[in-house]
Protein backbone atom coordinates (compact mmCIF):
# COMPACT_ATOMS: atom_id res chain seq x y z
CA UNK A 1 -24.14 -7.02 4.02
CA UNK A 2 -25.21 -3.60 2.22
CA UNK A 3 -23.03 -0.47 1.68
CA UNK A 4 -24.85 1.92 4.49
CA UNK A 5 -24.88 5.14 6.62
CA UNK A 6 -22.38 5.02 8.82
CA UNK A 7 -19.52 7.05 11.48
CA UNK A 8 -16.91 5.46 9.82
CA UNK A 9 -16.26 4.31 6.59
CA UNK A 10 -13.02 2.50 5.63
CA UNK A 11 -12.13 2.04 2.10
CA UNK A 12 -10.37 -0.60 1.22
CA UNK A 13 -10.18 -4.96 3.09
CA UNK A 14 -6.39 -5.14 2.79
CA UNK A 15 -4.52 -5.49 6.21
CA UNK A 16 -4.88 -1.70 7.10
CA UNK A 17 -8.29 -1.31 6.78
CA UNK A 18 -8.96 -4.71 8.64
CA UNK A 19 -6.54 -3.28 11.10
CA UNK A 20 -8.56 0.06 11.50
CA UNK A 21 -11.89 -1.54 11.79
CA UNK A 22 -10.76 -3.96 14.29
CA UNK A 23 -9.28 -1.80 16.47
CA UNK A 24 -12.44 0.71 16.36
CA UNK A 25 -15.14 -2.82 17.08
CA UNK A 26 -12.85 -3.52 19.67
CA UNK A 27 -11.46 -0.55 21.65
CA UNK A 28 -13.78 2.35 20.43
CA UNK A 29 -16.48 3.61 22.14
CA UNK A 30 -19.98 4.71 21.34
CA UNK A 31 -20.53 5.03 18.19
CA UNK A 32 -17.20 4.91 17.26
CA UNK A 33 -17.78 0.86 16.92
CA UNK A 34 -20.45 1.86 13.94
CA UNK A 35 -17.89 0.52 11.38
CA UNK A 36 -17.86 -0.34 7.63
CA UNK A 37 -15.40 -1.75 5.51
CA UNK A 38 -16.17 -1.30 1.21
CA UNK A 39 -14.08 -3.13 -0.93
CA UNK A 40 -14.39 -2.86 -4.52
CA UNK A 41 -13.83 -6.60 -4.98
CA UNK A 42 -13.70 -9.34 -2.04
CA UNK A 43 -11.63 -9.06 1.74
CA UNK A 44 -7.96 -9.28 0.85
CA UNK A 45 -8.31 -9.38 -2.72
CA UNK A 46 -5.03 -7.60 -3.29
CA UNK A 47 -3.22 -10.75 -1.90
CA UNK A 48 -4.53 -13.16 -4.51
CA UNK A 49 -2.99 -13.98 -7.71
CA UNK A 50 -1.78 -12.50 -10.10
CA UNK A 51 -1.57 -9.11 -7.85
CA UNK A 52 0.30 -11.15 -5.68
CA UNK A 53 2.63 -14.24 -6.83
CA UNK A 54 1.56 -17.43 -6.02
CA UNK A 55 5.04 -18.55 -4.13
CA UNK A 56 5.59 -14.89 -2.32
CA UNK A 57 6.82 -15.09 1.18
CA UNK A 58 6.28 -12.15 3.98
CA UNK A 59 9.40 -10.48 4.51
CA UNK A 60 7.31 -9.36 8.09
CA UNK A 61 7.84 -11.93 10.94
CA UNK A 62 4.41 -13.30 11.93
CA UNK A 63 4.38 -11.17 15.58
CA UNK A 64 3.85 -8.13 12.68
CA UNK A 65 -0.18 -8.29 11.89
CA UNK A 66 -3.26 -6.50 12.47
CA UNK A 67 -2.66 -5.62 15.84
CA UNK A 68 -0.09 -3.94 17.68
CA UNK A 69 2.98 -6.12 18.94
CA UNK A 70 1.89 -5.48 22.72
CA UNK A 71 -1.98 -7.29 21.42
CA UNK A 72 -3.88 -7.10 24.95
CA UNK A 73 -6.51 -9.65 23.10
CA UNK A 74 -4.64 -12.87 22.03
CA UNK A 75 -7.12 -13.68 19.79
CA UNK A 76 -6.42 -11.70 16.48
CA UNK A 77 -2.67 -12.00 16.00
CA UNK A 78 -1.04 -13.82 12.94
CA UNK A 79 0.37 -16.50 15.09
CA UNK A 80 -2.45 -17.55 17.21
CA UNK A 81 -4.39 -18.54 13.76
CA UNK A 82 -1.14 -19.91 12.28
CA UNK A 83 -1.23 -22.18 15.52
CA UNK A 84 -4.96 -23.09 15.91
CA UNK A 85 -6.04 -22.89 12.48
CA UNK A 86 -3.23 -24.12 10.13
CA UNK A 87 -1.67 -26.36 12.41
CA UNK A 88 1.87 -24.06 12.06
CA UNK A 89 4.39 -23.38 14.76
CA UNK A 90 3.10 -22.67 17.68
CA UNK A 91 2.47 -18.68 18.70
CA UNK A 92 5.80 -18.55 20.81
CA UNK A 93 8.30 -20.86 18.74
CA UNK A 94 11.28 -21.84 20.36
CA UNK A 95 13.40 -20.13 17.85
CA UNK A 96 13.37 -16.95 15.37
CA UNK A 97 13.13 -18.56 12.42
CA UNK A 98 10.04 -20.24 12.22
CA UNK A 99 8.59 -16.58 12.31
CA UNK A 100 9.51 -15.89 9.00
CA UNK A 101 8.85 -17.15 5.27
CA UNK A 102 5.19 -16.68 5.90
CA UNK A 103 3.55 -17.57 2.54
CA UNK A 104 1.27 -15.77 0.66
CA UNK A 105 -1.89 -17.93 1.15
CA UNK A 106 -1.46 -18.28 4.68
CA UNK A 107 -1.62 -14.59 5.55
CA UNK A 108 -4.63 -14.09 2.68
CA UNK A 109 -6.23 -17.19 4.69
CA UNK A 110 -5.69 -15.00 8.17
CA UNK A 111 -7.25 -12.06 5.87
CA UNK A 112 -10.25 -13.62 5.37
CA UNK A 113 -10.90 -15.11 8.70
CA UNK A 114 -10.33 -11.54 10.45
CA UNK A 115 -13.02 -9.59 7.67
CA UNK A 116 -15.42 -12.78 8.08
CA UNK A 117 -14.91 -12.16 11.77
CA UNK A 118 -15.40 -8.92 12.25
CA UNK A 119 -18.78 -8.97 10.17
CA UNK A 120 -18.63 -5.49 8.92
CA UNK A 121 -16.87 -5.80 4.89
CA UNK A 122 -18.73 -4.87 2.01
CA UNK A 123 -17.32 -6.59 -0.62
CA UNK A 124 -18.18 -4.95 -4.50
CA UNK A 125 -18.59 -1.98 -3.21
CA UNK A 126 -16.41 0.29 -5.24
CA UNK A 127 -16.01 4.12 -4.04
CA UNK A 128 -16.71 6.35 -7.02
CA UNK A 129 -16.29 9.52 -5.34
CA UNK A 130 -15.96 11.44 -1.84
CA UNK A 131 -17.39 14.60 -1.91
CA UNK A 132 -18.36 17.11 1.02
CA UNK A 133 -22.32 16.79 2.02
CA UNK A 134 -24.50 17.86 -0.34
CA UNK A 135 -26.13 19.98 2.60
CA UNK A 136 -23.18 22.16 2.92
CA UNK A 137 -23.88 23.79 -0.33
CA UNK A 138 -21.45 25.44 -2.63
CA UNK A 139 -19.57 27.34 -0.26
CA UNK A 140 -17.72 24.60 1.86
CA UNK A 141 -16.49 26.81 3.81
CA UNK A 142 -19.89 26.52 5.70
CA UNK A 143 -19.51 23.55 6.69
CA UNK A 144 -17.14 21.47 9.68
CA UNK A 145 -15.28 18.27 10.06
CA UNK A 146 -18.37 17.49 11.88
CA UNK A 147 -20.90 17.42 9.09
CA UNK A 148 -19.40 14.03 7.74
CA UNK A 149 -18.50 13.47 4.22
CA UNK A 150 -20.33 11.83 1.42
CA UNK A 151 -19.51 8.88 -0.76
CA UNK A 152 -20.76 7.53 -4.23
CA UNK A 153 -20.91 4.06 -4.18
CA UNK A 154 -21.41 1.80 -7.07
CA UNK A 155 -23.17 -1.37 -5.31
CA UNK A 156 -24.32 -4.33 -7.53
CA UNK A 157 -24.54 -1.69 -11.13
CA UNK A 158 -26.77 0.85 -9.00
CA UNK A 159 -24.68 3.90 -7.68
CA UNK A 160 -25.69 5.22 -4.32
CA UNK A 161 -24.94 8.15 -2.20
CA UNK A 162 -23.65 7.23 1.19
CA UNK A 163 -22.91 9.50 4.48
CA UNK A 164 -20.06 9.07 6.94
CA UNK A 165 -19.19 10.91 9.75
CA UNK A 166 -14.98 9.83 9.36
CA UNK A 167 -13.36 8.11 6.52
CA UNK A 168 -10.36 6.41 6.60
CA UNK A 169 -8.47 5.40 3.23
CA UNK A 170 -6.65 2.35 3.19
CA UNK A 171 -6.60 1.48 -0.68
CA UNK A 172 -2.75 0.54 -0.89
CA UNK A 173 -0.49 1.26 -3.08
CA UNK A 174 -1.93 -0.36 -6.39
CA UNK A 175 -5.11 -2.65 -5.19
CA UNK A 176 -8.19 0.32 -5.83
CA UNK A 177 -7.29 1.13 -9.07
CA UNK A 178 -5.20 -1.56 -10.95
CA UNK A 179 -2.53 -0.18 -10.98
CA UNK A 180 -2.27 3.86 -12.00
CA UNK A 181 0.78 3.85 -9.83
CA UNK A 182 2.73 1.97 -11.60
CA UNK A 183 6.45 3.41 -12.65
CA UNK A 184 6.94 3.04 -16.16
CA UNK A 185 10.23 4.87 -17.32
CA UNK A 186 10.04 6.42 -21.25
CA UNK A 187 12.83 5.05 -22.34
CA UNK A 188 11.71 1.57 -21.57
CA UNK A 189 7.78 2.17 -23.01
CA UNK A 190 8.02 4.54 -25.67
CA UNK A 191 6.80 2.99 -28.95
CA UNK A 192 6.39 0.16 -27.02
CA UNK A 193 2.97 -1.52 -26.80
CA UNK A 194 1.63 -2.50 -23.01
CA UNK A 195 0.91 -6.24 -23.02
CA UNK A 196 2.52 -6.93 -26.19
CA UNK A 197 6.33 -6.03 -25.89
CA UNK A 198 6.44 -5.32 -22.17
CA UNK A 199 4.17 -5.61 -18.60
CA UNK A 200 4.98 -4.40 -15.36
CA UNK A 201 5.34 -6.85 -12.85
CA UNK A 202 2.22 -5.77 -11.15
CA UNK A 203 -0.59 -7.89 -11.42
CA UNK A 204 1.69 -9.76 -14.07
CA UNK A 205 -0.07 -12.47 -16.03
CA UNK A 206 2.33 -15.54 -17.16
CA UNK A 207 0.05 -17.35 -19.17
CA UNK A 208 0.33 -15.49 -22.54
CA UNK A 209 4.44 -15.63 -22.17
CA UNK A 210 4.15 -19.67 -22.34
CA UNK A 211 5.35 -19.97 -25.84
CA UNK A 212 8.04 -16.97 -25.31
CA UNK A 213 11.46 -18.09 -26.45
CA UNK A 214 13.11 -15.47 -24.35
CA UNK A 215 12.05 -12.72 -21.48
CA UNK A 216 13.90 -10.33 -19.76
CA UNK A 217 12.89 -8.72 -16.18
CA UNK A 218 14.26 -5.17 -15.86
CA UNK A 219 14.68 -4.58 -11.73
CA UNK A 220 17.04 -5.87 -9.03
CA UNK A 221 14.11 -5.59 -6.21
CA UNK A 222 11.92 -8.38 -5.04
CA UNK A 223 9.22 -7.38 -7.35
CA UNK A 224 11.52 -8.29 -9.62
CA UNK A 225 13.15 -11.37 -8.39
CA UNK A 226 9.20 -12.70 -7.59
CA UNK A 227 8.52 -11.86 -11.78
CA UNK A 228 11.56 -14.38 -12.30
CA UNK A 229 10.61 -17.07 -9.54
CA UNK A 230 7.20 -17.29 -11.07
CA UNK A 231 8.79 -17.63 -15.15
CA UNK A 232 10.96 -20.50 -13.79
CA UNK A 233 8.16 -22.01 -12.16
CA UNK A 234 4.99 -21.58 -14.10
CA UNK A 235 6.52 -21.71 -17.52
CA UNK A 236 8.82 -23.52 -19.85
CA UNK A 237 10.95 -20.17 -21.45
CA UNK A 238 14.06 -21.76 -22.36
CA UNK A 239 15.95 -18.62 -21.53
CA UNK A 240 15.19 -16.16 -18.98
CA UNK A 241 17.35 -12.85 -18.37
CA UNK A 242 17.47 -10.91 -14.81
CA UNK A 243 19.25 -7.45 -15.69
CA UNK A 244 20.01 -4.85 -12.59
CA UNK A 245 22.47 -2.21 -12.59
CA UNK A 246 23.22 -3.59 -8.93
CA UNK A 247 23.30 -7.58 -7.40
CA UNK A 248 20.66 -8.09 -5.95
CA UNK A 249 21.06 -7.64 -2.03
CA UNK A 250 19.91 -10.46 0.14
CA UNK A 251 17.85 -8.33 2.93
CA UNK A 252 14.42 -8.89 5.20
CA UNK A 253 13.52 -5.25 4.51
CA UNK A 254 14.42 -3.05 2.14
CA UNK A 255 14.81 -0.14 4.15
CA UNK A 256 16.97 0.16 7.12
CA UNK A 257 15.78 -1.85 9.94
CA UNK A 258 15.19 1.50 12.07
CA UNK A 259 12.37 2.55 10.44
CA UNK A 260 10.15 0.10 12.14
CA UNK A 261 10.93 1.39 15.19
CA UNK A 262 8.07 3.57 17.14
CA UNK A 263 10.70 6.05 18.63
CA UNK A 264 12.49 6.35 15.97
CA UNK A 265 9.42 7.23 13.76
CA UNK A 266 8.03 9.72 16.56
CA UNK A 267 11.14 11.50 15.80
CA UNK A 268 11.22 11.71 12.34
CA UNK A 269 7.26 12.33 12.65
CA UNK A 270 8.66 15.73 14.50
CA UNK A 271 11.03 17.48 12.06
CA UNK A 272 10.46 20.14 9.34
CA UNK A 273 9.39 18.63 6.10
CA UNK A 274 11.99 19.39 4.23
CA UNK A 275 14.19 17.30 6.84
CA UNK A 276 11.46 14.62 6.26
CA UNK A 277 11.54 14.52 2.77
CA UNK A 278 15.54 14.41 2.90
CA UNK A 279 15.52 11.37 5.37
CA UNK A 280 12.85 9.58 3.05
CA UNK A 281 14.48 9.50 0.16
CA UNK A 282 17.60 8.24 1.80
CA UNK A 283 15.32 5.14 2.96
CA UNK A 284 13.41 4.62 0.02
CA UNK A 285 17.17 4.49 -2.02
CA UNK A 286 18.65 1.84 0.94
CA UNK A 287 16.96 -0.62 -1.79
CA UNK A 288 16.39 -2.77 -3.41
CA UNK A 289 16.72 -6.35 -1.60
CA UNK A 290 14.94 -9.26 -2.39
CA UNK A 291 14.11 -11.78 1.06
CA UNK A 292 16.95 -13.81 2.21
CA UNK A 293 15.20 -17.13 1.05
CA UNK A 294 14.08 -15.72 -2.50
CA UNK A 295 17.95 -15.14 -2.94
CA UNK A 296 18.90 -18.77 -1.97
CA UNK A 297 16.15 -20.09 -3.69
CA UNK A 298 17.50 -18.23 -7.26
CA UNK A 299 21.32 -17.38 -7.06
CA UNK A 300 22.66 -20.52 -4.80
CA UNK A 301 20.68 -23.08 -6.39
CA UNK A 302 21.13 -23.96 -9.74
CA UNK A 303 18.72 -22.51 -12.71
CA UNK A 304 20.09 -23.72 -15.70
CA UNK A 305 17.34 -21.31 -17.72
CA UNK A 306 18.45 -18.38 -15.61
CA UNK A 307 20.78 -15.61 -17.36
CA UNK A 308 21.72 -12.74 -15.14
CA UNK A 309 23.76 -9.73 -15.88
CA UNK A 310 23.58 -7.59 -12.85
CA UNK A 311 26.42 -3.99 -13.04
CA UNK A 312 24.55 -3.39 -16.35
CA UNK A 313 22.34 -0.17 -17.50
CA UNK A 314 19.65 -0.41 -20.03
CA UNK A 315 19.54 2.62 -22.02
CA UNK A 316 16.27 2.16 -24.29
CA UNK A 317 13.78 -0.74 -25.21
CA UNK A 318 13.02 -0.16 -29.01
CA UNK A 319 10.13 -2.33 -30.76
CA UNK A 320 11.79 -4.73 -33.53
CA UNK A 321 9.08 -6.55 -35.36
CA UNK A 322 7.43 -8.41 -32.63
CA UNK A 323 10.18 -8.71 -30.27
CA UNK A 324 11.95 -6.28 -28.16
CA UNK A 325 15.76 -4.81 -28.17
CA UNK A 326 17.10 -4.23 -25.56
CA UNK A 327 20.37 -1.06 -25.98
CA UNK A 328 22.18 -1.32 -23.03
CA UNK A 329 24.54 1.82 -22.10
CA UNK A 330 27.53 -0.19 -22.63
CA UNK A 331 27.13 -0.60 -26.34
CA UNK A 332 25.74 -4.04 -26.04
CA UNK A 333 22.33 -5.06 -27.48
CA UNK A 334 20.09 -7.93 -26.32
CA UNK A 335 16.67 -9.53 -28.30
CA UNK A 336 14.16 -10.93 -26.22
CA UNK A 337 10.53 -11.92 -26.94
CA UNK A 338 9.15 -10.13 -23.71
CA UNK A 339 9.99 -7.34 -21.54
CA UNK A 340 8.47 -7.45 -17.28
CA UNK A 341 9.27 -4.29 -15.71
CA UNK A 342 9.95 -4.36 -12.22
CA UNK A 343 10.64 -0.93 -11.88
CA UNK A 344 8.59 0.01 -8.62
CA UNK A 345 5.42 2.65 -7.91
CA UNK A 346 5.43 6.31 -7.37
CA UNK A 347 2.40 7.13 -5.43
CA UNK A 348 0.78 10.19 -5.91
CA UNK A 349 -2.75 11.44 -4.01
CA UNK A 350 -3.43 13.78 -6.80
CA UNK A 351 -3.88 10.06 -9.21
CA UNK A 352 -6.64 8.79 -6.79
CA UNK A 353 -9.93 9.49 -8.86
CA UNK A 354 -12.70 9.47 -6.21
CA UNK A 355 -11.01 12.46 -4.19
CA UNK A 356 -10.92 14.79 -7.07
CA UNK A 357 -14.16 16.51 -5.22
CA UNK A 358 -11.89 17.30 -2.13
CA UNK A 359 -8.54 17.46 -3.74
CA UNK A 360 -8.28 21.26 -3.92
CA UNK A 361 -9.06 21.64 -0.08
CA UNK A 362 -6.33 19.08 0.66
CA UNK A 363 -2.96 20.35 1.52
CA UNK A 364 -0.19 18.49 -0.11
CA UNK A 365 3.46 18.46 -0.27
CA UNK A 366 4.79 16.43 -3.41
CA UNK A 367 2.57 13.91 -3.84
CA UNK A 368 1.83 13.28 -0.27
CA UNK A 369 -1.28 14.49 1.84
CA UNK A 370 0.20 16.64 4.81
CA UNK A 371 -0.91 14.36 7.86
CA UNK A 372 -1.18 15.43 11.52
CA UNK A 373 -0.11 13.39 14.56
CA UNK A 374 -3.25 11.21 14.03
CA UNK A 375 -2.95 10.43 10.33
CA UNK A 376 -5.80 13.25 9.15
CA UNK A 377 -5.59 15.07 6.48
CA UNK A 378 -4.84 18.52 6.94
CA UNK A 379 -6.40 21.43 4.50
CA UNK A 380 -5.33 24.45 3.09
CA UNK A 381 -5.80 27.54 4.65
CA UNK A 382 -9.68 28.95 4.55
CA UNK A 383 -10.81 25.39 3.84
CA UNK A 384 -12.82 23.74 6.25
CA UNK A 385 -11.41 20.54 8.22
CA UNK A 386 -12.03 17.35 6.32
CA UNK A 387 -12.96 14.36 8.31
CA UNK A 388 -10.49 12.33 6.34
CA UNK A 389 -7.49 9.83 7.40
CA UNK A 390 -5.22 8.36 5.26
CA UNK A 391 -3.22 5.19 5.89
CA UNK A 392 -0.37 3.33 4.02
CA UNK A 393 1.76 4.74 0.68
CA UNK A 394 -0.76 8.18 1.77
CA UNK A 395 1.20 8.43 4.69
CA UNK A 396 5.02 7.62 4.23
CA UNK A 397 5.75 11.34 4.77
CA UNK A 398 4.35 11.32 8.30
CA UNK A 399 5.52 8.36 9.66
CA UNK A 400 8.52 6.65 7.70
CA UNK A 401 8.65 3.90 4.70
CA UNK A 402 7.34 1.45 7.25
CA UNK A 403 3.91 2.66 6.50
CA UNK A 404 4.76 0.51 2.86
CA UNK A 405 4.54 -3.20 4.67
CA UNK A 406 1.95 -4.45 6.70
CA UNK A 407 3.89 -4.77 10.02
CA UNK A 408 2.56 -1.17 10.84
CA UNK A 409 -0.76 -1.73 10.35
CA UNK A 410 -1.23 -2.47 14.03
CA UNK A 411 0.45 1.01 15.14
CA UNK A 412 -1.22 3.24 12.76
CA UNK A 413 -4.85 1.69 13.31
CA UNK A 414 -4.02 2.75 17.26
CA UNK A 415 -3.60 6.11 16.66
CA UNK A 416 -6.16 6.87 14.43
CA UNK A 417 -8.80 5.30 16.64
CA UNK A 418 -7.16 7.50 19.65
CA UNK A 419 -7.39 10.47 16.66
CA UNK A 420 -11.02 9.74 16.97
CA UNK A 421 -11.88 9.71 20.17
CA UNK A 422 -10.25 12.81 20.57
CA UNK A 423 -11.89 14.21 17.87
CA UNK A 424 -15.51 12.80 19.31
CA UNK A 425 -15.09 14.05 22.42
CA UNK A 426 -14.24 18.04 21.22
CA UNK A 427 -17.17 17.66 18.75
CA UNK A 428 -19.66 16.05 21.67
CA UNK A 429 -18.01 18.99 24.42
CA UNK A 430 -19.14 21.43 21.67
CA UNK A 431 -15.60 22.91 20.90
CA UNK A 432 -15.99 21.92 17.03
CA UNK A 433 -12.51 20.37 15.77
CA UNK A 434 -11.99 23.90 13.49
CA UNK A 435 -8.78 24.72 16.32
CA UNK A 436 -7.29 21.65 15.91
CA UNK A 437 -5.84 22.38 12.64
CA UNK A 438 -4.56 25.96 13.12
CA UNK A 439 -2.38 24.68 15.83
CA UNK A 440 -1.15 22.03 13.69
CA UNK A 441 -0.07 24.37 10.70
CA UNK A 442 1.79 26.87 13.37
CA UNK A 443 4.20 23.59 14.29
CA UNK A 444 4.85 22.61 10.35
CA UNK A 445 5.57 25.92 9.01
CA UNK A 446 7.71 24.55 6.40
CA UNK A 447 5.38 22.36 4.78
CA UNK A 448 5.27 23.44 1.10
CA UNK A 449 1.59 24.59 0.30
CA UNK A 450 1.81 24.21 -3.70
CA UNK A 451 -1.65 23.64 -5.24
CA UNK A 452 -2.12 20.42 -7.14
């Protein structure tokens, strides 16, 4: 399949933008069901190794998948192609646990059957840049929400200019562009060099550590107990350290359970953004947790390689010939050959290259797009509408830290598609959509409005 004209465009295979294109093939209307999915490498390529480890478990129970929990269709969910496909426990299992410890290649397996399925993923097609239509001209004030947006896409080498009437971005966190989100404190990388003396643990490649004598991972999160499953596993280190200033807490999520409820996100969808941002960051510092079965699997079994040190702060990694040293706050001082941070993401819109064309109509608070009930982006004030949705890390300011796992995927593809048909029937009734947004600003007067 070719990158092509279409009404939507969804960037990105991973679960969300499966998720959004199923729900639109299946439930939309009109041309609402002219769908495209472009993925700069192949469906669900985020879920392969090394992004992904190879032993990782789902901390989501298998109900959670592309489709809502109330599916009316039976036919897309997680457990029905657990059942008939892999031969797992059947859809309904008799008890609670066989929902859980789904591995990795069984839901990258379910991936690929949904995007071969559906029909309509463009794999290597990598987004360069969205831009509004060229027909607009330089004032784009001229032009609506309804004129579509433009894309560059670089298909096979050759870079083509594409036209969409909606876009929805569902890139993730770290799978469009390797990475950039990565959180790499100073004190750990200055004068360090990246791939010599330390890696993060994203997309974290064990092969050149084989012959390491000694590696530390820095984190007490699951990215981090996943970096030390995989050393134990996959390579011989005779010693490998796990330092956290906190013991790692056995949890399924590492946010409060709440969080993936649907009332209890309408609410929080409904307060001032300052109360927002307040209740987000007490979420986001519930953490970290690593999965109940990780945890047994490290810290009740024995590892005779394993060295832990958890209640300890590291103050500085400093080069020292080829190794690194480790100058903990303490006084203490540790050598190792190798240092794998696992020290999380910090997502910011502003670091996604291909919106840099539209990033000064966008309204942002932080480094979030401001969202409106139907995950669209909303733009600043004398800047035309932008036909633009945003799902996942984009949109943990509208709806909660749930929109960081893939058991909202479901939820969030419904109301965008009921975003769209909205929006298709004021554009087809001749209304325009230019009054939606004014009486979407009036509601969230205290969303901050500073330019990026």
């Amino acid at each position: 399949m070719q990158a092509r004209h279409a009404t939507v465009t969804i960037v990105g295979a991973g679960p969300r933008g499966l998720s959004v294109a199923l729900y639109l093939l299946c439930e939309g209307q009109g041309m609402l069901r002219d769908v495209q999915v472009l993925e700069r490498h192949a469906a669900a390529a985020s879920w392969t190794a090394p992004a992904m480890p190879e032993a990782m478990r789902l901390r989501s129970p298998a109900l959670h998948d592309l489709v809502a929990w109330h599916d009316p269709w039976r036919t897309w969910t997680f457990a029905r192609f657990r059942e008939a496909v892999l031969g797992g426990p059947p859809a309904r299992p008799a008890s609670l646990a066989a929902l859980y410890g789904v591995s990795r290649r069984e839901y990258h397996a379910y991936l690929q059957e949904v995007a071969e399925r559906l029909g309509c993923v463009v794999p290597g097609a990598e987004v360069v840049a969205i831009e509004r239509p060229q027909s607009a001209g330089a004032d784009a004030r001229s032009s609506t929400a309804a004129d579509g947006l433009d894309l560059l896409v670089r298909c096979g080498g050759a870079l083509r200019r594409l036209h969409s009437r909606w876009v929805v971005l569902a890139t993730g966190m770290v799978g469009w562009g390797g990475g950039e989100f990565r959180r790499l404190p100073e004190e750990m990388t200055g004068g360090l060099e990246d791939g010599v003396h330390f890696s993060h643990s994203h997309g974290l490649t064990i092969a050149p550590l084989a012959n390491a004598e000694s590696v530390a991972v820095l984190g007490g999160g699951q990215s981090a107990a996943e970096a030390v499953a995989r050393l134990l596993a996959e390579t011989r280190v005779p010693v490998v350290w796990w330092l956290a200033r906190r013991p790692p807490r056995p949890h399924l999520y590492p946010v409060p359970s709440q969080w993936f409820n649907d009332r209890h996100c309408g609410r929080f969808a409904g307060l001032p953004a300052e109360a927002r941002r307040r209740l987000l960051a007490g979420a986001l510092a519930w953490g970290p947790t690593i999965s109940p079965f990780l945890h047994r699997e490290l810290l009740h079994s024995p590892q005779p390689r394993l060295r832990t040190r958890f209640g300890c702060d590291v103050g500085a990694a400093l080069p020292w010939r080829r190794r690194v040293r480790l100058m903990l706050r303490d006084g203490d001082m540790a050598q190792v050959d190798h240092l794998i941070l696992a020290t999380g993401y910090a997502f910011d819109v502003r670091r996604l290259p291909f919106l840099r064309p539209v990033l000064g109509d966008l309204l942002v608070d932080g480094p979030y797009p401001v969202l409106d009930e139907d995950f669209r982006a909303v733009t600043r004030a004398g800047a035309a509408p932008l036909p633009l949705f945003f799902t996942g890390a984009a949109a943990v300011l509208r709806d909660g830290p749930r929109q960081l796992f893939v058991n909202s995927s479901g939820v969030t593809a419904k109301r965008i598609l009921a975003g769209m048909q909205r929006l298709f029937t004021t554009e087809r009734s001749g209304n325009g959509s230019r009054s939606l947004q004014p009486a979407f600003l009036q509601r969230h007067e205290s969303v901050r409005t500073s330019k990026p």
